[in-house]
Protein backbone atom coordinates (compact mmCIF):
# COMPACT_ATOMS: atom_id res chain seq x y z
CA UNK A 1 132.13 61.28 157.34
CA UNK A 2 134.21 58.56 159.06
CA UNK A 3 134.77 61.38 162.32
CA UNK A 4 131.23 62.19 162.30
CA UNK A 5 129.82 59.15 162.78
CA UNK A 6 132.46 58.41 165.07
CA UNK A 7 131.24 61.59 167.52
CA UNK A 8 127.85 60.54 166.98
CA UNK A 9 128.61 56.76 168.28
CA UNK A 10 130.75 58.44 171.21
CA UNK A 11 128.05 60.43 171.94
CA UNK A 12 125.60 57.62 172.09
CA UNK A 13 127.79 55.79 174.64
CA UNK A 14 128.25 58.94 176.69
CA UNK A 15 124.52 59.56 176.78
CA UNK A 16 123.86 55.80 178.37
CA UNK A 17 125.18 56.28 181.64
CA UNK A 18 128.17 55.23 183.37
CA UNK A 19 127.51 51.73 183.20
CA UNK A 20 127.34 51.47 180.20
CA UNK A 21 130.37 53.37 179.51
CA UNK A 22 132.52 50.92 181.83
CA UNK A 23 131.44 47.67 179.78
CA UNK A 24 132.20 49.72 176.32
CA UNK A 25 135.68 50.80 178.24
CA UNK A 26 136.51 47.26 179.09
CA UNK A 27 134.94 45.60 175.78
CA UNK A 28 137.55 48.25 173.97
CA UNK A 29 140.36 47.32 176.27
CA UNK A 30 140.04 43.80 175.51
CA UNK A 31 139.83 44.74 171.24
CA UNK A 32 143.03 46.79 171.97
CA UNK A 33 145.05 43.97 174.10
CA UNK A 34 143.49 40.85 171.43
CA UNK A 35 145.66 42.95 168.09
CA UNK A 36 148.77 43.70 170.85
CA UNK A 37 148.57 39.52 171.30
CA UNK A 38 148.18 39.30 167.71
CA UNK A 39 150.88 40.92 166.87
CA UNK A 40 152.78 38.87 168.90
CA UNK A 41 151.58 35.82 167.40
CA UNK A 42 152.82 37.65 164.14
CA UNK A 43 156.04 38.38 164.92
CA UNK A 44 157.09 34.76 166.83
CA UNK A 45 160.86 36.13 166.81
CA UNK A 46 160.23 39.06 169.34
CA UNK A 47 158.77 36.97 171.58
CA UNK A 48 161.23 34.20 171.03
CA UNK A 49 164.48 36.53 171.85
CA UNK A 50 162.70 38.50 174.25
CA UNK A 51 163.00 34.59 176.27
CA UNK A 52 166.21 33.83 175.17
CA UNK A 53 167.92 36.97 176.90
CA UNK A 54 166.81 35.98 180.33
CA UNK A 55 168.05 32.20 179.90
CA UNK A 56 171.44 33.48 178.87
CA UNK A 57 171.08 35.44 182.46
CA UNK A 58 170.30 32.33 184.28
CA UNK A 59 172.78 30.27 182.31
CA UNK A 60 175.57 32.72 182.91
CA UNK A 61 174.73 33.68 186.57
CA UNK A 62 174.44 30.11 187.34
CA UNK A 63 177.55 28.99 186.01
CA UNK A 64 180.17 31.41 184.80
CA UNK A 65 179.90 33.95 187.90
CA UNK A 66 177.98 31.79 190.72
CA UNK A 67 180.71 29.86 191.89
CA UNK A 68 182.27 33.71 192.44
CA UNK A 69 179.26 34.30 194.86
CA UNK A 70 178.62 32.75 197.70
CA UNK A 71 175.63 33.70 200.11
CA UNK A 72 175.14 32.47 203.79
CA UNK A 73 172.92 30.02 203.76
CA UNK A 74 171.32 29.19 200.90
CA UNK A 75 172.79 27.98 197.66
CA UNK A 76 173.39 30.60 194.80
CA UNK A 77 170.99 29.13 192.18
CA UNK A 78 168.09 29.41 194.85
CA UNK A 79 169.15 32.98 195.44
CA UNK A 80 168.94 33.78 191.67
CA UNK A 81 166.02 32.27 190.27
CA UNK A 82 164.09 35.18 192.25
CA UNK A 83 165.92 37.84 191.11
CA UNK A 84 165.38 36.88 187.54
CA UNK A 85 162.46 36.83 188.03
CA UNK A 86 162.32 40.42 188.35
CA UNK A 87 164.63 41.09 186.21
CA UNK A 88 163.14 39.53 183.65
CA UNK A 89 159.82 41.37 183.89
CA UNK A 90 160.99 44.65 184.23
CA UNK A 91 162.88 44.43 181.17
CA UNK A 92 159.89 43.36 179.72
CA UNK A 93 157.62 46.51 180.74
CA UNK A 94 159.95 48.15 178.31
CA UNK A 95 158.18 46.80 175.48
CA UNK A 96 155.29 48.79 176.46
CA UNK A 97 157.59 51.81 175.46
CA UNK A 98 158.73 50.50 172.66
CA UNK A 99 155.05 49.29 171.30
CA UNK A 100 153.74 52.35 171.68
CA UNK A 101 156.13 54.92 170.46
CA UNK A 102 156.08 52.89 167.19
CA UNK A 103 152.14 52.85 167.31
CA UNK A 104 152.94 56.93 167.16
CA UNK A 105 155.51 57.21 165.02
CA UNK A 106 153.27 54.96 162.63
CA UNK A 107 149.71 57.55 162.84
CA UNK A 108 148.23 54.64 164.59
CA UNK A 109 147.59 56.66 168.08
CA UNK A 110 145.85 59.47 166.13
CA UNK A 111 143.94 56.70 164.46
CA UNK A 112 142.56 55.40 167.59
CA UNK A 113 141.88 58.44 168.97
CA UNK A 114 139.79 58.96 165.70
CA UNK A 115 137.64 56.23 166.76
CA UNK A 116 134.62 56.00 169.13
CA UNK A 117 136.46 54.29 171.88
CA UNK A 118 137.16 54.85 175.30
CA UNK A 119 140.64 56.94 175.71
CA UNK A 120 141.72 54.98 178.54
CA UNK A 121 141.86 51.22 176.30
CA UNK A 122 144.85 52.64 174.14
CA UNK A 123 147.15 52.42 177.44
CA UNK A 124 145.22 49.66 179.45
CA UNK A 125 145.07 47.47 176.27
CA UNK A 126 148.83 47.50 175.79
CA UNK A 127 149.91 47.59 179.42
CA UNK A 128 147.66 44.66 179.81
CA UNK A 129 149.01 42.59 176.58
CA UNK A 130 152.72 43.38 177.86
CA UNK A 131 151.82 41.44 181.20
CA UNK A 132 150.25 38.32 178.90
CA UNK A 133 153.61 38.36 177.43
CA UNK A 134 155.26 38.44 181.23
CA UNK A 135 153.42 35.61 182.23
CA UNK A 136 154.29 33.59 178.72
CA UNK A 137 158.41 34.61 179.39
CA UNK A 138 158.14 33.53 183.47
CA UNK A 139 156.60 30.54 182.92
CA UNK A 140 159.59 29.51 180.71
CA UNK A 141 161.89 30.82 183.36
CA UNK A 142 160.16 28.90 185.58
CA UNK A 143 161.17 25.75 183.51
CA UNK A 144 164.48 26.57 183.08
CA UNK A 145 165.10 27.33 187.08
CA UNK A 146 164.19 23.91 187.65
CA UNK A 147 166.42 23.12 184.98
CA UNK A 148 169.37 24.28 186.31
CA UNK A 149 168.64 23.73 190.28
CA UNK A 150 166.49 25.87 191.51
CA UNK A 151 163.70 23.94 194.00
CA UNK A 152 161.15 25.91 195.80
CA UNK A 153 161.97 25.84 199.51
CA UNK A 154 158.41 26.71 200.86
CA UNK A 155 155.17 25.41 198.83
CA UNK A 156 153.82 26.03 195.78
CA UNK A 157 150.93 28.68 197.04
CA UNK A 158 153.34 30.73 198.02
CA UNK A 159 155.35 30.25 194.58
CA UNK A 160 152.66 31.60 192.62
CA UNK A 161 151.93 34.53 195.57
CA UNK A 162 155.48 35.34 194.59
CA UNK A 163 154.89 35.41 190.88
CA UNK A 164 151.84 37.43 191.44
CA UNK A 165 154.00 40.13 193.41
CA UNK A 166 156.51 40.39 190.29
CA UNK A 167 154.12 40.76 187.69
CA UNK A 168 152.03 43.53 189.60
CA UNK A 169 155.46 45.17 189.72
CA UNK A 170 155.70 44.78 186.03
CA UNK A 171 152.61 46.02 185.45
CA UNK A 172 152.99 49.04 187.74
CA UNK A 173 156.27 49.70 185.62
CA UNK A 174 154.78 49.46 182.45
CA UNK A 175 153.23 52.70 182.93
CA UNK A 176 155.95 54.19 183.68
CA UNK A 177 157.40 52.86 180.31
CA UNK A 178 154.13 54.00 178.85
CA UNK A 179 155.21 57.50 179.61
CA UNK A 180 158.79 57.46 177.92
CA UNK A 181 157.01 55.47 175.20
CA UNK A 182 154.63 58.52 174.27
CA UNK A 183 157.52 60.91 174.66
CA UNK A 184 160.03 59.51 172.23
CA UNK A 185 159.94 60.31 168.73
CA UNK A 186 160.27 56.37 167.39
CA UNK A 187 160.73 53.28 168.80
CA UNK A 188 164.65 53.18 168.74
CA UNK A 189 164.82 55.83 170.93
CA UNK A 190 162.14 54.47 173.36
CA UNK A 191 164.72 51.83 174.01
CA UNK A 192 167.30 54.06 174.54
CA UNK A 193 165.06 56.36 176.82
CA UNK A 194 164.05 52.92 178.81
CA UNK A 195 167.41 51.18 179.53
CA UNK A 196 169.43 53.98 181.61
CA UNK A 197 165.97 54.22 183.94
CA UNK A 198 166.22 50.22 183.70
CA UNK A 199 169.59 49.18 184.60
CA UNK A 200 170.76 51.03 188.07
CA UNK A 201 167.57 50.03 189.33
CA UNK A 202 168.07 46.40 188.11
CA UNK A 203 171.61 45.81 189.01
CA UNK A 204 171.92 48.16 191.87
CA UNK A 205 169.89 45.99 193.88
CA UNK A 206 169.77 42.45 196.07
CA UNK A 207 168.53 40.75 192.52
CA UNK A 208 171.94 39.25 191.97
CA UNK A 209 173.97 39.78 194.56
CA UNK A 210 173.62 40.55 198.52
CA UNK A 211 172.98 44.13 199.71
CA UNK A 212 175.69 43.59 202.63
CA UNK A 213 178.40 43.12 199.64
CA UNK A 214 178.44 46.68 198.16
CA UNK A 215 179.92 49.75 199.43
CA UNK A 216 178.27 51.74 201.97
CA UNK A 217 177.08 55.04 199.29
CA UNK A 218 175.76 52.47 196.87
CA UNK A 219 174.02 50.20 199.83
CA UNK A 220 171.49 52.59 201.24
CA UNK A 221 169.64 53.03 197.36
CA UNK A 222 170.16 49.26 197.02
CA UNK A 223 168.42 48.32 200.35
CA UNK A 224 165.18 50.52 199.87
CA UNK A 225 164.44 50.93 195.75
CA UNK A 226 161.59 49.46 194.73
CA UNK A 227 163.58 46.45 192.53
CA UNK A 228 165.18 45.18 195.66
CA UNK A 229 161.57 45.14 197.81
CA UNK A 230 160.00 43.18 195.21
CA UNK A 231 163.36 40.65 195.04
CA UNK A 232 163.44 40.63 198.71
CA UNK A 233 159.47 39.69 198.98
CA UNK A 234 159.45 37.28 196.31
CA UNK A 235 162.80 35.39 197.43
CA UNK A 236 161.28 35.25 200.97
CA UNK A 237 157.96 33.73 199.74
CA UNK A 238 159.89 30.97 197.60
CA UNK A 239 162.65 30.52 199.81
CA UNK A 240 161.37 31.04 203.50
CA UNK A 241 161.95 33.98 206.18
CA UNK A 242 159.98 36.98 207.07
CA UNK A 243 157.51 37.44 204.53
CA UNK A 244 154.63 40.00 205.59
CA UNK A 245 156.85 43.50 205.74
CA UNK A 246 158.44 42.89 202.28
CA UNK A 247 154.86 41.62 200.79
CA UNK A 248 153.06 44.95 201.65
CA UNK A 249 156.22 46.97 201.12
CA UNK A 250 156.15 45.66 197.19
CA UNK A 251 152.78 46.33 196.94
CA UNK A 252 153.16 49.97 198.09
CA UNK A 253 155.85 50.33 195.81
CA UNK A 254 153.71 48.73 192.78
CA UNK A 255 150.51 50.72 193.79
CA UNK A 256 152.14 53.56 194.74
CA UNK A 257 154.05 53.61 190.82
CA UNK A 258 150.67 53.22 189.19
CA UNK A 259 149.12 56.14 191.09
CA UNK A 260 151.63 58.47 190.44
CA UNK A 261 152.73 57.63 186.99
CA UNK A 262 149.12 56.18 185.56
CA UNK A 263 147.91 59.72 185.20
CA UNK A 264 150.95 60.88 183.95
CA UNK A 265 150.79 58.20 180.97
CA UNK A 266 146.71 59.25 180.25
CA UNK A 267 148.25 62.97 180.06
CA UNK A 268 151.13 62.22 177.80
CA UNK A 269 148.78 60.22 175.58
CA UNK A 270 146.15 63.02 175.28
CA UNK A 271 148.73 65.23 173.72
CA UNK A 272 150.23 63.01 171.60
């Protein structure tokens, strides 16, 4: 009885034009990204560690390995703070895999698919949520940068264009995440699926160290993957220095991510 009058109520909202069927979509994103915060709220712990792990990243960086690494004008902790940045959101677009392969292996996809709601809020709603949570975790790294050094070098507009940059990079990666999310069987392996994508793109890259220090195979991949453009952007708009080709280079990257993989996520999803 529950399906039928589900159909019927989906048909209603087909039948009133497109709209219509936009402000249902986004009314039904925002339901689906309010119980992802929720759950947050919830569960205090994940987001609690899910902080703690970039600190220790900072607080090691900045003083157990830092005074290892020296770069040419500018002091280490300057050099850092922007690739933890980005470090620290892309590790946290794996929570969208992790959120929703245990929103599958639970019957809770099928559930909403059940429902007269638009397809789309499912992946939008949680992909959404996951960059509330971002903003929440580099915030705090904000805080602790200061903390330990770190002073912006050009002015605070161009801070926050920087933090902008990196979370539309998270974003953009959280469908990707939304992909292996809906192809892993539970949640443990979601995280398992999502860290060897993760981790050559994260360390391979200018986030920690310079480019110029690593072998010549390993430098070419480093130079031009899509973690060191957004690094290299965002470092130039807190620190100073060219600015324009890495801006619109990171946003190619980010768009470019969403277009391809997007789609791929709404496909995976409807066969779930």
């Amino acid at each position: 009885m529950t399906t039928i009058a589900g159909e019927r109520v989906g048909a209603a909202r087909v039948a009133r034009g497109p709209l219509r069927r936009f402000r249902w979509g986004v009314s039904d994103t925002l339901t689906v990204v309010q119980r992802n915060l929720l759950a947050y709220l919830r569960i205090p712990e994940a987001l609690f560690f899910s902080s703690v792990q970039p600190i220790m990243f900072v607080l090691l960086f900045r003083y157990v390995f830092g005074g290892a690494i020296h770069v040419p004008g500018v002091s280490y902790v300057n050099y850092l703070i922007p690739g933890i940045f980005v470090q620290t959101v892309a590790f946290g677009a794996v929570s969208t895999s992790i959120g929703l392969a245990e929103d599958l292996q639970k019957g809770l996809i099928e559930r909403f698919r059940a429902l007269p709601m638009a397809r789309s809020a499912v992946l939008t709603g949680r992909t959404v949520a996951d960059l509330a949570r971002n903003v929440v975790v580099v915030l705090i790294i904000t805080a602790v940068g200061y903390a330990v050094g770190f002073r912006i070098q050009t002015n605070v507009a161009a801070f926050v264009a920087g933090l902008l940059l990196l979370l539309l990079f998270a974003y953009a990666l959280s469908w990707g995440f939304a992909v292996i999310g809906l192809s892993a069987p539970n949640s443990e392996t979601a995280q398992v699926m999502s860290f060897p994508v993760l981790f050559p793109l994260t360390f391979a890259s200018s986030a920690f160290v310079p480019v110029a220090s690593m072998p010549s195979w390993l430098r070419g991949f480093a130079e031009h993957q899509p973690v060191s453009v957004v690094v290299d952007a965002a470092r130039a708009l807190m620190l100073g220095g060219p600015t324009a080709s890495y801006v619109w280079q990171s946003v190619a990257w980010s768009v470019g991510i969403v277009v391809v993989l997007a789609p791929l996520a709404v496909r995976r999803y409807r066969r779930a």
